[in-house]
Protein backbone atom coordinates (compact mmCIF):
# COMPACT_ATOMS: atom_id res chain seq x y z
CA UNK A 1 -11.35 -14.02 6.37
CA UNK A 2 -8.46 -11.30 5.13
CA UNK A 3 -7.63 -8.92 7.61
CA UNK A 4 -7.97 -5.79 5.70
CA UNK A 5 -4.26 -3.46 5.69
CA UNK A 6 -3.28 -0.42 4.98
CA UNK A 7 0.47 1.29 4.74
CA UNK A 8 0.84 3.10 8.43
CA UNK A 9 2.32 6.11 6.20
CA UNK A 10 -1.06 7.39 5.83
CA UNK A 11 -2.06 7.26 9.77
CA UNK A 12 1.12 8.85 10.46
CA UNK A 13 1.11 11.69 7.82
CA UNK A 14 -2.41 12.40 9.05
CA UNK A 15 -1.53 12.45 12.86
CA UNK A 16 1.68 15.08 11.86
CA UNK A 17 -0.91 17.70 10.64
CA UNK A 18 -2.78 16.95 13.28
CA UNK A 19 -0.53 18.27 15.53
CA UNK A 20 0.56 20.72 13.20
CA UNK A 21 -3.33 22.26 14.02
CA UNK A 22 -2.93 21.86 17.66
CA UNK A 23 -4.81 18.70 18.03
CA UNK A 24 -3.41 15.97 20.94
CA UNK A 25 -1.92 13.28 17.82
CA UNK A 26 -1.23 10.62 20.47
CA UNK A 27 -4.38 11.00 22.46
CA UNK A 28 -6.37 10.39 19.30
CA UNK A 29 -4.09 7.82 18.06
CA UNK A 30 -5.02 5.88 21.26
CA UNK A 31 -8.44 6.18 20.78
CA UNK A 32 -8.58 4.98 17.72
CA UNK A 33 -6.99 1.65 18.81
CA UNK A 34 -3.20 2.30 17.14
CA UNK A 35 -0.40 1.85 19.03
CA UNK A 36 2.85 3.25 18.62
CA UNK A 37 4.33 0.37 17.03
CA UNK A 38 1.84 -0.80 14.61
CA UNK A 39 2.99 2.84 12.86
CA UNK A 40 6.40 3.05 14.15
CA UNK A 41 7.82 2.45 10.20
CA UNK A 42 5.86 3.96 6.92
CA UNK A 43 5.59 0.28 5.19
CA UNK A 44 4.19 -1.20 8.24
CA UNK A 45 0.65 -2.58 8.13
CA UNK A 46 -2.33 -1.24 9.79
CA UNK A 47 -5.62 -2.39 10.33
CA UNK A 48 -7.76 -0.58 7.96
CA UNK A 49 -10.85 -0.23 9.96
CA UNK A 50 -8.10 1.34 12.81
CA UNK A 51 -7.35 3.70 10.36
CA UNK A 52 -11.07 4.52 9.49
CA UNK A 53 -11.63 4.88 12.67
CA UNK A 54 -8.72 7.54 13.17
CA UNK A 55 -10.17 9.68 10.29
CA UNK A 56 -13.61 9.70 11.68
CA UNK A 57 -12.19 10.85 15.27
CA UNK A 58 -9.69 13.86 13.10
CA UNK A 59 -12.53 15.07 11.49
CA UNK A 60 -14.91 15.46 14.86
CA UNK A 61 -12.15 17.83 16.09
CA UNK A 62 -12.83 21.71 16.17
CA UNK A 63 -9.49 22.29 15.37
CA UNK A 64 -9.28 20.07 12.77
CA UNK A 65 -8.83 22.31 9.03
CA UNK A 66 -11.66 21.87 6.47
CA UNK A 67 -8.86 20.90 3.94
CA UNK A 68 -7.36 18.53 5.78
CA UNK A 69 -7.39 15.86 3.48
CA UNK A 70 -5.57 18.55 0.77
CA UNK A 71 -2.89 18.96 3.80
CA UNK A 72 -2.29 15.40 3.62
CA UNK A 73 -2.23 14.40 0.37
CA UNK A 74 -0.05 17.01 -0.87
CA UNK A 75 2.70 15.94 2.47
CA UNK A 76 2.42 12.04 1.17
CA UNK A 77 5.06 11.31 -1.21
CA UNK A 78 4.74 8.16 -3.81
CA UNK A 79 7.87 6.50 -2.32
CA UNK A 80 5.52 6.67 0.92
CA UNK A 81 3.78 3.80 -0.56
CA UNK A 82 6.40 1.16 -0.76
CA UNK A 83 6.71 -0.92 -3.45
CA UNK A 84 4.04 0.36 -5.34
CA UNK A 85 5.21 3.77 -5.04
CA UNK A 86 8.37 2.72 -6.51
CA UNK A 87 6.63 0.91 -9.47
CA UNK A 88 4.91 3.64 -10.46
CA UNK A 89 7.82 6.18 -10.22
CA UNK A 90 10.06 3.90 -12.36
CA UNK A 91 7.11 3.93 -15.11
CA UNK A 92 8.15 4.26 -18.64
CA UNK A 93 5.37 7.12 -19.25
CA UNK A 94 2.18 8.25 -17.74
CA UNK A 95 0.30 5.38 -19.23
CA UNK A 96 2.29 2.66 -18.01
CA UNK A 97 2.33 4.78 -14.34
CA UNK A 98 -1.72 5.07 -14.41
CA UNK A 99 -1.80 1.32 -15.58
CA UNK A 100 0.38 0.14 -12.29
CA UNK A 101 -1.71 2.81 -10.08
CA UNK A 102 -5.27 1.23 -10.59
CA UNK A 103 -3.72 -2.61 -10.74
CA UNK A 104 -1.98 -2.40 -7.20
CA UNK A 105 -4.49 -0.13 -5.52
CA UNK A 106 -5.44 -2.91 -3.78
CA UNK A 107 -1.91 -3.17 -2.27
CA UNK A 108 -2.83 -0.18 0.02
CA UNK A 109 -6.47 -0.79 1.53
CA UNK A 110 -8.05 1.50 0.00
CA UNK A 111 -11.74 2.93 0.94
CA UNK A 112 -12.12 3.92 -2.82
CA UNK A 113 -12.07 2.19 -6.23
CA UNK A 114 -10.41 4.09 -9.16
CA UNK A 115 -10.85 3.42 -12.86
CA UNK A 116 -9.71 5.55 -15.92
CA UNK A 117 -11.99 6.15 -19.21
CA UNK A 118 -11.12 8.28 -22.07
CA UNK A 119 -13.71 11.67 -23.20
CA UNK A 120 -12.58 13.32 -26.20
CA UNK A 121 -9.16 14.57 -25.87
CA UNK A 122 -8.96 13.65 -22.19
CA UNK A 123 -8.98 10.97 -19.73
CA UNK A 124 -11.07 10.77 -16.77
CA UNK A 125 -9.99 8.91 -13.42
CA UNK A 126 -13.21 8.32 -11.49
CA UNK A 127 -13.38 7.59 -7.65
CA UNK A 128 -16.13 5.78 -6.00
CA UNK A 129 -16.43 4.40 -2.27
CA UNK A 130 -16.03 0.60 -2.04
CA UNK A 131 -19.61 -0.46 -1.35
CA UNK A 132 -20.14 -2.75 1.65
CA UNK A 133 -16.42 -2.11 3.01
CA UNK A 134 -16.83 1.56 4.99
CA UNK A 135 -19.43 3.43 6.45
CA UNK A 136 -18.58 6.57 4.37
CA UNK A 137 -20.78 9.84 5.40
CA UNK A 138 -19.83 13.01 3.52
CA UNK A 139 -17.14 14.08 5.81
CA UNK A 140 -15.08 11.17 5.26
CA UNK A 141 -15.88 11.20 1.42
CA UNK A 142 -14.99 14.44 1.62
CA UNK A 143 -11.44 13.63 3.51
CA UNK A 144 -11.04 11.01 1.34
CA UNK A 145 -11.56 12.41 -2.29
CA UNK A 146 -8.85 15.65 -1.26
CA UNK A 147 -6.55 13.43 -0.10
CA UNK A 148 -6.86 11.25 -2.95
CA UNK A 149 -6.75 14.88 -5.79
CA UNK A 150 -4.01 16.32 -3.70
CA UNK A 151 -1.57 13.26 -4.63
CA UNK A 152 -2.34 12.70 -7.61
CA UNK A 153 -2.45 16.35 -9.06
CA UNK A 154 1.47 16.13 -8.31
CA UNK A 155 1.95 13.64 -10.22
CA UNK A 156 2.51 16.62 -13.49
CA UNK A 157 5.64 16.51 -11.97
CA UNK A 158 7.03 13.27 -12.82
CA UNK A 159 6.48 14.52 -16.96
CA UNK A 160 7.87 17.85 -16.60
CA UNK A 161 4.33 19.75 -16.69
CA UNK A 162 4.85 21.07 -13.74
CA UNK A 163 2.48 20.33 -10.37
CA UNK A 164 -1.03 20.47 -11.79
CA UNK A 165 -1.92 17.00 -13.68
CA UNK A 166 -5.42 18.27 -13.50
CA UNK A 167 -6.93 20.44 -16.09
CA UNK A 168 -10.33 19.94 -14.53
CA UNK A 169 -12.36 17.93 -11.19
CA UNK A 170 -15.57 17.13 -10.42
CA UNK A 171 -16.63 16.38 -7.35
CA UNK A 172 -19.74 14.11 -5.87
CA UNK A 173 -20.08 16.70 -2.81
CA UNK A 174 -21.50 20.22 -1.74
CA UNK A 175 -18.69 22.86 -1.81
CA UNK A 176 -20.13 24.37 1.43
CA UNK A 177 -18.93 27.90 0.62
CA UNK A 178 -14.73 26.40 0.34
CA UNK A 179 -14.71 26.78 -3.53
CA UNK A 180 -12.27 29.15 -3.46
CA UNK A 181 -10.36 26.82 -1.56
CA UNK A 182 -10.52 23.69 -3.56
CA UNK A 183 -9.15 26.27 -6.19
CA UNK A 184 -6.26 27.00 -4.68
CA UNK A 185 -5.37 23.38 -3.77
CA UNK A 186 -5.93 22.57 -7.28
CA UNK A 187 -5.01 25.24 -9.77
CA UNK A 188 -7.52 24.15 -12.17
CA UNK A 189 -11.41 24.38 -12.60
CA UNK A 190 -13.43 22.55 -10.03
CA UNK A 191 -17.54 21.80 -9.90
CA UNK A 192 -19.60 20.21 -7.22
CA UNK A 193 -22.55 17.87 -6.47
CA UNK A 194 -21.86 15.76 -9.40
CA UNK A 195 -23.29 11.81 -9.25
CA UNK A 196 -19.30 10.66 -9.05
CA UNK A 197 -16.09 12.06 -8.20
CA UNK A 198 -13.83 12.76 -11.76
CA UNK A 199 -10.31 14.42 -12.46
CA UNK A 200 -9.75 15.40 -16.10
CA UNK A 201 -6.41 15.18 -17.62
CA UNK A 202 -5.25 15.63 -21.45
CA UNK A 203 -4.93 12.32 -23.35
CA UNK A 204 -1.86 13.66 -24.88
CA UNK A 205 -0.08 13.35 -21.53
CA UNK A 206 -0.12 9.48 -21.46
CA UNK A 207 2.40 9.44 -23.38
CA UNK A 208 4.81 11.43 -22.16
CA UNK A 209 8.08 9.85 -20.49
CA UNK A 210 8.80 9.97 -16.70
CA UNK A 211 11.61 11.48 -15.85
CA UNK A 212 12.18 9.17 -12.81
CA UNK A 213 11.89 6.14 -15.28
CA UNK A 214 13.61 2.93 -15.37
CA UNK A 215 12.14 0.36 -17.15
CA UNK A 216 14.31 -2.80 -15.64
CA UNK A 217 13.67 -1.79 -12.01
CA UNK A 218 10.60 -0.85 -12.64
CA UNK A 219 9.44 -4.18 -14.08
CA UNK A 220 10.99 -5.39 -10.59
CA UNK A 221 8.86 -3.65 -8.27
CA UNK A 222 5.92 -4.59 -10.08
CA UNK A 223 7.02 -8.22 -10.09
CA UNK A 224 6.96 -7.89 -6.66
CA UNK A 225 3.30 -6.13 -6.05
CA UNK A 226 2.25 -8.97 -8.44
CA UNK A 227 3.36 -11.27 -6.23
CA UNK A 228 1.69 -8.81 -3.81
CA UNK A 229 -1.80 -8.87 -5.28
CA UNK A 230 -1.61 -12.80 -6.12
CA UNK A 231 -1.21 -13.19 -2.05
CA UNK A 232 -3.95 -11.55 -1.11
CA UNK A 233 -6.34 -12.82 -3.63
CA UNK A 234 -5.15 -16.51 -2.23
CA UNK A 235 -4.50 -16.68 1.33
CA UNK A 236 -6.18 -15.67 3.81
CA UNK A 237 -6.17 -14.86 7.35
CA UNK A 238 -2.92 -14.58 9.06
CA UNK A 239 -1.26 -16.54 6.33
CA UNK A 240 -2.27 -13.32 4.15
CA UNK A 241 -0.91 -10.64 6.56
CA UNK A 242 2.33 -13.13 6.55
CA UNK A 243 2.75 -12.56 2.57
CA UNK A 244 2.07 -9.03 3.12
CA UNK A 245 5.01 -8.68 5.60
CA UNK A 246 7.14 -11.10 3.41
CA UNK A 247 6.61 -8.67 0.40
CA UNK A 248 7.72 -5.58 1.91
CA UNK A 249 10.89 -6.76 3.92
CA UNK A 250 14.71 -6.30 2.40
CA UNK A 251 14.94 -9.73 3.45
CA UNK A 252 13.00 -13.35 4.28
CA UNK A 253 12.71 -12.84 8.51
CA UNK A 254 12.69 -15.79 10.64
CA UNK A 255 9.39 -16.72 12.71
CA UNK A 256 10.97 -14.79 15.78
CA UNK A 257 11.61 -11.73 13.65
CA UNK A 258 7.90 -11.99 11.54
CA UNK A 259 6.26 -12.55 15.01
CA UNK A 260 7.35 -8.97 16.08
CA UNK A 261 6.65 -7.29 13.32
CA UNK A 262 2.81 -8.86 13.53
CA UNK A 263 2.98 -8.06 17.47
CA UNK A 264 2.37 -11.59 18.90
CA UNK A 265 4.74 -14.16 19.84
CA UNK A 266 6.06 -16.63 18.04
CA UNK A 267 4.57 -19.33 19.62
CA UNK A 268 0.49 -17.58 18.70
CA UNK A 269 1.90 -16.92 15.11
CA UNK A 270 2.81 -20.94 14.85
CA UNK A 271 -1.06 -21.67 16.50
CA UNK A 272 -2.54 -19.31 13.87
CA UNK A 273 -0.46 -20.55 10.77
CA UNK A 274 -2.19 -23.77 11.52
CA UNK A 275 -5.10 -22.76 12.17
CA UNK A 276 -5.07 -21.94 8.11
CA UNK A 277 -3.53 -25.68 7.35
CA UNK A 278 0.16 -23.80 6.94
CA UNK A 279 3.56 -23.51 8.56
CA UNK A 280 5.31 -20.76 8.87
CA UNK A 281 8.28 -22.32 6.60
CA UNK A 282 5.46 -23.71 3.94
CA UNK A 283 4.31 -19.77 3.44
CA UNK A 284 8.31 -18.97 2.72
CA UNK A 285 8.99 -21.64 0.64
CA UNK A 286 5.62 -20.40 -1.26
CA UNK A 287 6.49 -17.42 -1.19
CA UNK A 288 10.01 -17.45 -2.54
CA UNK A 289 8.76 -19.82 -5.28
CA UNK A 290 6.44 -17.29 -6.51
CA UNK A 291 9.22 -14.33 -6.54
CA UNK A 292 11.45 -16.59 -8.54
CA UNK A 293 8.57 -18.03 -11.03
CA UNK A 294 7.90 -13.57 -11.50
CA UNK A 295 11.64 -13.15 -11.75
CA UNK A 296 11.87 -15.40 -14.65
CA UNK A 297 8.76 -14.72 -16.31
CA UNK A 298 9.22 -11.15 -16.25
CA UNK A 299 12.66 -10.12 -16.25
CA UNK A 300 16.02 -10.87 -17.30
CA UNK A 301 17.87 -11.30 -14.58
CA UNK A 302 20.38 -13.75 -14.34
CA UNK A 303 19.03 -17.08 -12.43
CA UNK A 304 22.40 -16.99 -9.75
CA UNK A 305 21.26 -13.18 -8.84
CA UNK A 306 17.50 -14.41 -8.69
CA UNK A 307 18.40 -16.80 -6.26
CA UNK A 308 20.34 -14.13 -4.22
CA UNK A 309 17.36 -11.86 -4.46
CA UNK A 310 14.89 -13.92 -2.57
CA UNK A 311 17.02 -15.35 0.09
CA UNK A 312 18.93 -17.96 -1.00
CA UNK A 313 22.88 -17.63 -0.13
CA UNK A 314 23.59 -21.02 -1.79
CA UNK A 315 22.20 -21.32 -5.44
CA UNK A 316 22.37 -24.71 -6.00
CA UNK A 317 19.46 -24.80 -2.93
CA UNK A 318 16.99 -22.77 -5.06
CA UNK A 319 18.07 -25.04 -7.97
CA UNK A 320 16.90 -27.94 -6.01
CA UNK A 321 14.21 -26.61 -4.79
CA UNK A 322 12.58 -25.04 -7.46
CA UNK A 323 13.47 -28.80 -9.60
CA UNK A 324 11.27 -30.20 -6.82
CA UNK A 325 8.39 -28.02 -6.63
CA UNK A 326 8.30 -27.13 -10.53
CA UNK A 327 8.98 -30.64 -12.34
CA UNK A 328 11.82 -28.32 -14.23
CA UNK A 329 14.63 -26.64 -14.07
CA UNK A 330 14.66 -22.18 -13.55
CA UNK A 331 16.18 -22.15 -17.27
CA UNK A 332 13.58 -24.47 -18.59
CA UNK A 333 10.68 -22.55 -16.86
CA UNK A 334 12.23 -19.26 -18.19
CA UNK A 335 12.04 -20.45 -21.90
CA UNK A 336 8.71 -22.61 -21.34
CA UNK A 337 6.95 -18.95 -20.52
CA UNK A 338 8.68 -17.06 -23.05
């Protein structure tokens, strides 16, 4: 069965304002199961239910703030969430940006599900728990859903409006007397103890350009959380965590290198590879096919820099390789799928 991620960034931005509140980070951190390295670098991956369990501990604290979640949220940058962070900040416009958002979602273990429906002259993102996945009482809903409103409602920024995306939130919760509160988090109108969760944005806003965009490297980072997605929809186990790793590192690491970033030896990574009917070279070979097939489905790039891109020093290699595995040549493939 998939081992449930999620990015480390978000266990570590929590733990920094918990100790911004006096709380003992590390003591907690501990508690919850997470060692130091498993959130020693933002992209790293993290057990989700670790995680879970680190929000359910925060929130027990007396000294933890009722707006925590706000506190996070607004100190979590996109570029904190790798590759899909970069995706959606090279958007061509907000519609392409909310389009990416909901697709790779998945890409960050989330405890929520997002969609995006149009009323009147606005457009309504609506967050609901993921059934089955999380034992969500209000507290963590409540965590959750700030978090969640606090980074997107700076997203205004990235089309010039300013912070404040929001022109208006509902939330599935009590306010508990912090209304004035959720006000000033949110500069906008806020109601409570609706069925579901909704922020309201104008329509007109979709299509306004980023200013951070770039269409041809954005169409490369989503290439890449395509390849992303299409892992963990198809392998499982520790051959998924492997194609998580493989999809967030500047380069292909070998087995000695991937074994430390999972924490295990080299030697357990090999017994668990087979344990899913793979080798560790089988799952690079995959997954290097699968950047190039992405690379020359959805971009332009040239099929020498292609090859450089995912590892392969010597061209003619990838040439061969892909011959073998494809029945046809990179240029072939690239005009069969256009």
């Amino acid at each position: 069965m998939i081992i449930e991620m999620t990015n480390a960034v978000y266990a570590t931005k929590l733990l920094e304002q918990l100790e911004i509140n006096g709380v003992n980070a590390d003591d907690l951190r501990l508690k919850a199961g997470i060692t130091a390295s498993e959130i020693e670098f933002p992209e790293s991956l993290l057990q989700s239910k670790k995680y879970h369990r680190l929000v359910e501990l925060a929130l027990q604290q007396p000294e933890t703030p009722y707006d925590l979640g706000f506190r996070v949220g607004e100190g979590t940058q996109l570029l904190d969430h790798g590759i899909m962070g970069y995706a959606i900040l090279n958007s061509h416009d907000m519609y392409q940006c909310m389009q990416r958002y909901i697709r790779y979602l998945p890409l960050t273990g989330p405890v929520m599900d997002v969609s995006m429906q149009r009323q009147e002259k606005h457009m309504a993102l609506r967050l609901t728990p993921l059934v089955g996945q999380w034992n969500i009482n209000v507290h963590t809903l409540r965590y959750f859903t700030q978090e969640w409103l606090a980074s997107l409602d700076m997203w205004g920024n990235l089309i010039d409006i300013g912070r404040g995306l929001f022109t208006e939130v509902k939330v599935a919760f009590a306010a508990d007397g912090h209304e004035n509160l959720y006000r000033r988090h949110l500069h906008c109108p806020i109601s409570f103890n609706h069925s579901v969760t909704e922020a309201l944005f104008p329509e007109k806003y979709l299509t306004l350009p980023f200013s951070t965009g770039n269409d041809s490297i954005g169409d490369i980072c989503e290439a890449q959380c395509q390849r992303l997605l299409a892992a963990l929809e198809h392998h499982q186990g520790w051959s998924a965590q492997v194609y998580q790793k493989l999809s967030r590192s500047p380069k292909i690491p070998n087995i000695t290198e991937m074994a430390d970033l999972l924490h295990i030896s080299p030697r357990t990574l090999r017994r668990r590879l087979e344990q899913d009917g793979k080798t560790y070279q089988q799952l690079v070979v995959d997954f290097r096919m699968a950047m190039a097939r992405q690379y020359l489905a959805e971009t332009k790039l040239p099929v020498n820099e292609i090859a450089d891109l995912i590892g392969y020093s010597n061209p003619a290699n990838f040439y061969r390789t892909f011959r073998e595995l494809e029945q046809m040549t990179p240029k072939n493939y690239r005009s069969q799928y256009r």
